[in-house]
PDB file of N, CA and C in Angstrom:
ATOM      1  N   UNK A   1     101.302 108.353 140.354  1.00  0.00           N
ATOM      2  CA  UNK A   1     101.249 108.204 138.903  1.00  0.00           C
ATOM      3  C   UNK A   1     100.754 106.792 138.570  1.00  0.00           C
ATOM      4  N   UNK A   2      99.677 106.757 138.026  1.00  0.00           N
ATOM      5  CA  UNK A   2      98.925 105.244 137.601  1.00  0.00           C
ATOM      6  C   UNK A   2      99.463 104.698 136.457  1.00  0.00           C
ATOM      7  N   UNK A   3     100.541 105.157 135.859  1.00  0.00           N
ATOM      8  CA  UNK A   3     100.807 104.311 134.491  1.00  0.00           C
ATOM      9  C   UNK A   3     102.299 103.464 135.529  1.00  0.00           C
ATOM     10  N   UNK A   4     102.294 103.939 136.703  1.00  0.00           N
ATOM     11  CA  UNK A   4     103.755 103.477 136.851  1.00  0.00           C
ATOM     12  C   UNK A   4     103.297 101.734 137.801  1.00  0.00           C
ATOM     13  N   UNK A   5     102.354 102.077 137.989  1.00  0.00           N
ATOM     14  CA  UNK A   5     101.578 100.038 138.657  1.00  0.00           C
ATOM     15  C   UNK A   5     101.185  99.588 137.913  1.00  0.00           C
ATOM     16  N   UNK A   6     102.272  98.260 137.886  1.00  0.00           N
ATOM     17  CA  UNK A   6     102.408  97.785 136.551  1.00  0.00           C
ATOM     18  C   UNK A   6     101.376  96.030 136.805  1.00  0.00           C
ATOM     19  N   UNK A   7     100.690  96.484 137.548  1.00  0.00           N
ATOM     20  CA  UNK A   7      99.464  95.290 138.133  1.00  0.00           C
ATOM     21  C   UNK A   7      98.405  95.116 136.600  1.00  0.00           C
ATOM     22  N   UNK A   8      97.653  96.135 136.523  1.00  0.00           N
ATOM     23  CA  UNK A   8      96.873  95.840 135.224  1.00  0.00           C
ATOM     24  C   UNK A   8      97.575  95.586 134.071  1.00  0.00           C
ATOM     25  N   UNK A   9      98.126  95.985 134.014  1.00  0.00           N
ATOM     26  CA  UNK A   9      99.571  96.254 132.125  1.00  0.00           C
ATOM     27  C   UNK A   9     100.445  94.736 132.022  1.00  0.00           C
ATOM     28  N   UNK A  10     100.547  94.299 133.152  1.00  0.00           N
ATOM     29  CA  UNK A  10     101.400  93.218 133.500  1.00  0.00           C
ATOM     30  C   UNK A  10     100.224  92.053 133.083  1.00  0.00           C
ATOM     31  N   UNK A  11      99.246  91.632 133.318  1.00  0.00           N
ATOM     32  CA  UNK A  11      98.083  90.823 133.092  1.00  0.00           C
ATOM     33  C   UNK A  11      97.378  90.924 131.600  1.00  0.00           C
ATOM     34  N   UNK A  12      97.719  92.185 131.024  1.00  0.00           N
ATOM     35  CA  UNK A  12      97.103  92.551 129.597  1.00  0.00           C
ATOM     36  C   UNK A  12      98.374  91.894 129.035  1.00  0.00           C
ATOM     37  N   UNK A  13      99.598  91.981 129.566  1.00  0.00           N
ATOM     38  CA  UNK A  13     100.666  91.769 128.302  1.00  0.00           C
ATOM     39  C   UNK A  13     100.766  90.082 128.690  1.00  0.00           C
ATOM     40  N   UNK A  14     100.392  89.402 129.742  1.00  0.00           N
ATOM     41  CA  UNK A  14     100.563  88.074 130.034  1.00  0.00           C
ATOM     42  C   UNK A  14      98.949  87.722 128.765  1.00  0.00           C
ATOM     43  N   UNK A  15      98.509  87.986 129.209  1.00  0.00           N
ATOM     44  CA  UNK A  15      96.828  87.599 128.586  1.00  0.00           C
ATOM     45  C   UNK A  15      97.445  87.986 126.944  1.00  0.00           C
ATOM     46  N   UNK A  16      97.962  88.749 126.750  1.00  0.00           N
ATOM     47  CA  UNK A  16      98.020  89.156 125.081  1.00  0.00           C
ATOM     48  C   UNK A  16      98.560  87.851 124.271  1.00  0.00           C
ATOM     49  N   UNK A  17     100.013  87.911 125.185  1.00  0.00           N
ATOM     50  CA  UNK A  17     100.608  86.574 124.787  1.00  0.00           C
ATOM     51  C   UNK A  17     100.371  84.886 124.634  1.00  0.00           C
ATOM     52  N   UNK A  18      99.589  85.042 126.126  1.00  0.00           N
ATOM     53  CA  UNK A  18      98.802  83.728 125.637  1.00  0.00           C
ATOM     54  C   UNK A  18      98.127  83.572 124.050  1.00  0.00           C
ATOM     55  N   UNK A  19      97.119  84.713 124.124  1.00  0.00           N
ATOM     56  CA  UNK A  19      96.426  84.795 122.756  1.00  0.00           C
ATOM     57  C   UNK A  19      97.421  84.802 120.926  1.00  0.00           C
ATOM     58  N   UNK A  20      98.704  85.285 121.366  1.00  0.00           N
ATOM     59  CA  UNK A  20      99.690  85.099 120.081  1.00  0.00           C
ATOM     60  C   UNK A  20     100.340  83.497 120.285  1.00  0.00           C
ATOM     61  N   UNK A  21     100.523  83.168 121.410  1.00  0.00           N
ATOM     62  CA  UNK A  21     101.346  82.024 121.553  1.00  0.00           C
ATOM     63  C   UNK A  21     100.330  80.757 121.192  1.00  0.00           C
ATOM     64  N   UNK A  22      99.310  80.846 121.440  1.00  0.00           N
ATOM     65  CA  UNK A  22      98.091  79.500 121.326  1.00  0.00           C
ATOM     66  C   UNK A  22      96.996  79.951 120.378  1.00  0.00           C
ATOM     67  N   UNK A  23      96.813  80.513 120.329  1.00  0.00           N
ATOM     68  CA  UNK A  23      95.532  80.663 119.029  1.00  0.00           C
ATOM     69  C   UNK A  23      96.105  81.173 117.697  1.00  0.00           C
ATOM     70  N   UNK A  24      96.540  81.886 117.881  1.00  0.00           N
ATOM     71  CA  UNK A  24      96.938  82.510 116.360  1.00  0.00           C
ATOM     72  C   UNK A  24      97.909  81.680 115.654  1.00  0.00           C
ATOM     73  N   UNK A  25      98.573  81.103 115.866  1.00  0.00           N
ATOM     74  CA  UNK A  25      99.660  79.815 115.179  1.00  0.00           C
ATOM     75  C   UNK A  25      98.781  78.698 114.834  1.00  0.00           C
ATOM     76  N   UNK A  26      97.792  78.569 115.331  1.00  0.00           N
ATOM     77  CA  UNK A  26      97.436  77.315 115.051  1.00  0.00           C
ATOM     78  C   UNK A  26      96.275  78.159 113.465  1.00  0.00           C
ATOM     79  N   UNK A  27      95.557  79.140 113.896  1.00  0.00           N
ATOM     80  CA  UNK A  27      94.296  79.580 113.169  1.00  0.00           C
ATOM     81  C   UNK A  27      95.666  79.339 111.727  1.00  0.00           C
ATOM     82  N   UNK A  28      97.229  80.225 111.584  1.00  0.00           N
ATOM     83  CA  UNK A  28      98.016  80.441 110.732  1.00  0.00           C
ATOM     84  C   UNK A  28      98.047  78.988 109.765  1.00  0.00           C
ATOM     85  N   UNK A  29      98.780  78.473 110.808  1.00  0.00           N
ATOM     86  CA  UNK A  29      98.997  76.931 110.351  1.00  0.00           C
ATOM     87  C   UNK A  29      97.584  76.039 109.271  1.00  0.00           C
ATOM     88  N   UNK A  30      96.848  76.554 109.697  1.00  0.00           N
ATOM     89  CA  UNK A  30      95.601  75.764 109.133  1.00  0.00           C
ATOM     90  C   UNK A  30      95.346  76.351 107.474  1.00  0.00           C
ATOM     91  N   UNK A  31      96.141  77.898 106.893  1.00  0.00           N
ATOM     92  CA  UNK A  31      95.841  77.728 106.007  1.00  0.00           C
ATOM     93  C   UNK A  31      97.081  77.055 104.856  1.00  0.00           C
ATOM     94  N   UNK A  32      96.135  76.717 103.598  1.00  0.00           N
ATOM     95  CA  UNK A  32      96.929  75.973 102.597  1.00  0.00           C
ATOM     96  C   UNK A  32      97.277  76.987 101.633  1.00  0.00           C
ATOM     97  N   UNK A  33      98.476  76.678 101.093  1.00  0.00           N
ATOM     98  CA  UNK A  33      98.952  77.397  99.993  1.00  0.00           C
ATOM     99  C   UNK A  33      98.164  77.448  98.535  1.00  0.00           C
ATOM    100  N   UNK A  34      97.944  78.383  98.147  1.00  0.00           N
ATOM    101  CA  UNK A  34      97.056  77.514  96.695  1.00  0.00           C
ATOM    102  C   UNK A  34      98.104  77.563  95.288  1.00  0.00           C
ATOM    103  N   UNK A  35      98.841  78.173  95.981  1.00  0.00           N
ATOM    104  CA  UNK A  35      99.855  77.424  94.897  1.00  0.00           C
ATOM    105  C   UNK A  35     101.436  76.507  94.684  1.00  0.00           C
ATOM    106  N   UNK A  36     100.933  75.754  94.752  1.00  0.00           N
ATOM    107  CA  UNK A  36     101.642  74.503  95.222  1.00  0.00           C
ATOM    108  C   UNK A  36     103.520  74.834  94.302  1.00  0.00           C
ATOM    109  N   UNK A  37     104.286  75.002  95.163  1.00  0.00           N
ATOM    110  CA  UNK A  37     105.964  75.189  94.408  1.00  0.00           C
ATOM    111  C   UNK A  37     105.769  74.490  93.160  1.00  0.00           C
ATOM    112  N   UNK A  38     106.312  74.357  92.190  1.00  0.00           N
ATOM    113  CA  UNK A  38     106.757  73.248  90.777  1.00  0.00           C
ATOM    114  C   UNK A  38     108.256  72.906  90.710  1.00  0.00           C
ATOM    115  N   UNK A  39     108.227  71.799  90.603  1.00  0.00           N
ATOM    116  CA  UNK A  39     109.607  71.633  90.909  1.00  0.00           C
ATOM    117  C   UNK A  39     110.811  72.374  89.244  1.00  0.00           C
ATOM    118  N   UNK A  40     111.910  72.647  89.475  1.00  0.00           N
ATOM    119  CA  UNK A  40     112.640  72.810  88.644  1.00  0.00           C
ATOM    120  C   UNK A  40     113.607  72.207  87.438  1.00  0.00           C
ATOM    121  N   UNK A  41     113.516  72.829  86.572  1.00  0.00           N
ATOM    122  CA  UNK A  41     114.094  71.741  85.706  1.00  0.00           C
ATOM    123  C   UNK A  41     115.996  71.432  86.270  1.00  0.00           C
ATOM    124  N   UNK A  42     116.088  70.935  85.543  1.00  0.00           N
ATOM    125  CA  UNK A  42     117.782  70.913  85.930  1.00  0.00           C
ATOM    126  C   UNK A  42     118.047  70.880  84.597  1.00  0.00           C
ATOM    127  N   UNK A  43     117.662  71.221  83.835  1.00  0.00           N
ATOM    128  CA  UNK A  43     118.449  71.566  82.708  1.00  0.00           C
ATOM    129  C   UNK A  43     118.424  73.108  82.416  1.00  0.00           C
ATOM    130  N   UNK A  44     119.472  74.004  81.916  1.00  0.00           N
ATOM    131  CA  UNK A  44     119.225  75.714  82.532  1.00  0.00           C
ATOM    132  C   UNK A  44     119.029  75.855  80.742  1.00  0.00           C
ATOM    133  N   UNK A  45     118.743  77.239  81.137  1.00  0.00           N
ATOM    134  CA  UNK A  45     118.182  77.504  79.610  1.00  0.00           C
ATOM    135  C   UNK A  45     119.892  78.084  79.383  1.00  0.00           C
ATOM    136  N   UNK A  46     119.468  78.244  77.772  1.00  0.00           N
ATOM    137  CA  UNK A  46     120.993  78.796  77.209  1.00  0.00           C
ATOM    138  C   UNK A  46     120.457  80.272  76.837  1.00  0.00           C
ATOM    139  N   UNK A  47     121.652  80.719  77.035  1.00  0.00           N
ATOM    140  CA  UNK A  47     121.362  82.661  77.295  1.00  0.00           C
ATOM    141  C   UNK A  47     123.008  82.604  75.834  1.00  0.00           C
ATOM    142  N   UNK A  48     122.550  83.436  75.588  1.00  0.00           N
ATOM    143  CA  UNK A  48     123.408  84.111  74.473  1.00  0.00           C
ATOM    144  C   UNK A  48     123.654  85.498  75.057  1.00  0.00           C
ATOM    145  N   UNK A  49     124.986  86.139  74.408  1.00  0.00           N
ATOM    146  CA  UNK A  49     125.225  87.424  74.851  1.00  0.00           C
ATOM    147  C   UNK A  49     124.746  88.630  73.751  1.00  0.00           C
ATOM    148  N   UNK A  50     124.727  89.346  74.470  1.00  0.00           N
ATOM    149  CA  UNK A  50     123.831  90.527  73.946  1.00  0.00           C
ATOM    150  C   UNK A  50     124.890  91.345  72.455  1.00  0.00           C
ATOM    151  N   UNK A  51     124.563  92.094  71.743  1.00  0.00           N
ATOM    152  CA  UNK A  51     125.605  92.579  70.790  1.00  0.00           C
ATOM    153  C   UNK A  51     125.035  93.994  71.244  1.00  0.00           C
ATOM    154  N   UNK A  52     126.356  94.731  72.063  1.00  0.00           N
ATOM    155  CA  UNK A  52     125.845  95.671  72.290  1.00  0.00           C
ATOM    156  C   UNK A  52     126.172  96.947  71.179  1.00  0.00           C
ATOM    157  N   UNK A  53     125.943  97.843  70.787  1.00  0.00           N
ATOM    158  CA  UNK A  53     125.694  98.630  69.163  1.00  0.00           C
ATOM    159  C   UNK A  53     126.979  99.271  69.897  1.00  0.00           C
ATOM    160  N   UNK A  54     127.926 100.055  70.514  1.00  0.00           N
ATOM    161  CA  UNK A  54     129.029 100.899  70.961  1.00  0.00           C
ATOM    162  C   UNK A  54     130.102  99.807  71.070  1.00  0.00           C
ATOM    163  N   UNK A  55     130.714  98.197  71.207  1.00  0.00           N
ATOM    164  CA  UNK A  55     131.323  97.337  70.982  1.00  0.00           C
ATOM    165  C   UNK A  55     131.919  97.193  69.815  1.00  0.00           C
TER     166      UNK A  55
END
C-alpha cells in the first residue's frame, strides 16, 4: 500500500511548513492597516431611559 510510506508525504509536509513558517509571515507582516484605530473619548455619552408605552 503506497499511501502507507510516509518518505514522499513526510518531505511535502516538512517543505509545506517551511513555506508557512518563513515566507508567508513576513509577505503578512508587510501589509499596513488603512485604517488607523482613533483613539477614544473618555468622556461616555449620556443615554437616557427609554419610556416604554405598557409601563
Amino acid at each position: 500500500m503506497p499511501q502507507l510510506n510516509p518518505t514522499p508525504w513526510f518531505m511535502i509536509l516538512v517543505f509545506s511548513w517551511l513555506v508557512f513558517l518563513t515566507i508567508i509571515p513576513s509577505k503578512v507582516l508587510k501589509h499596513a492597516s488603512t485604517n488607523e484605530p482613533a483613539s477614544l473619548s473618555v468622556e461616555k455619552p449620556k443615554t437616557e431611559p427609554w419610556n416604554w408605552p405598557w409601563h
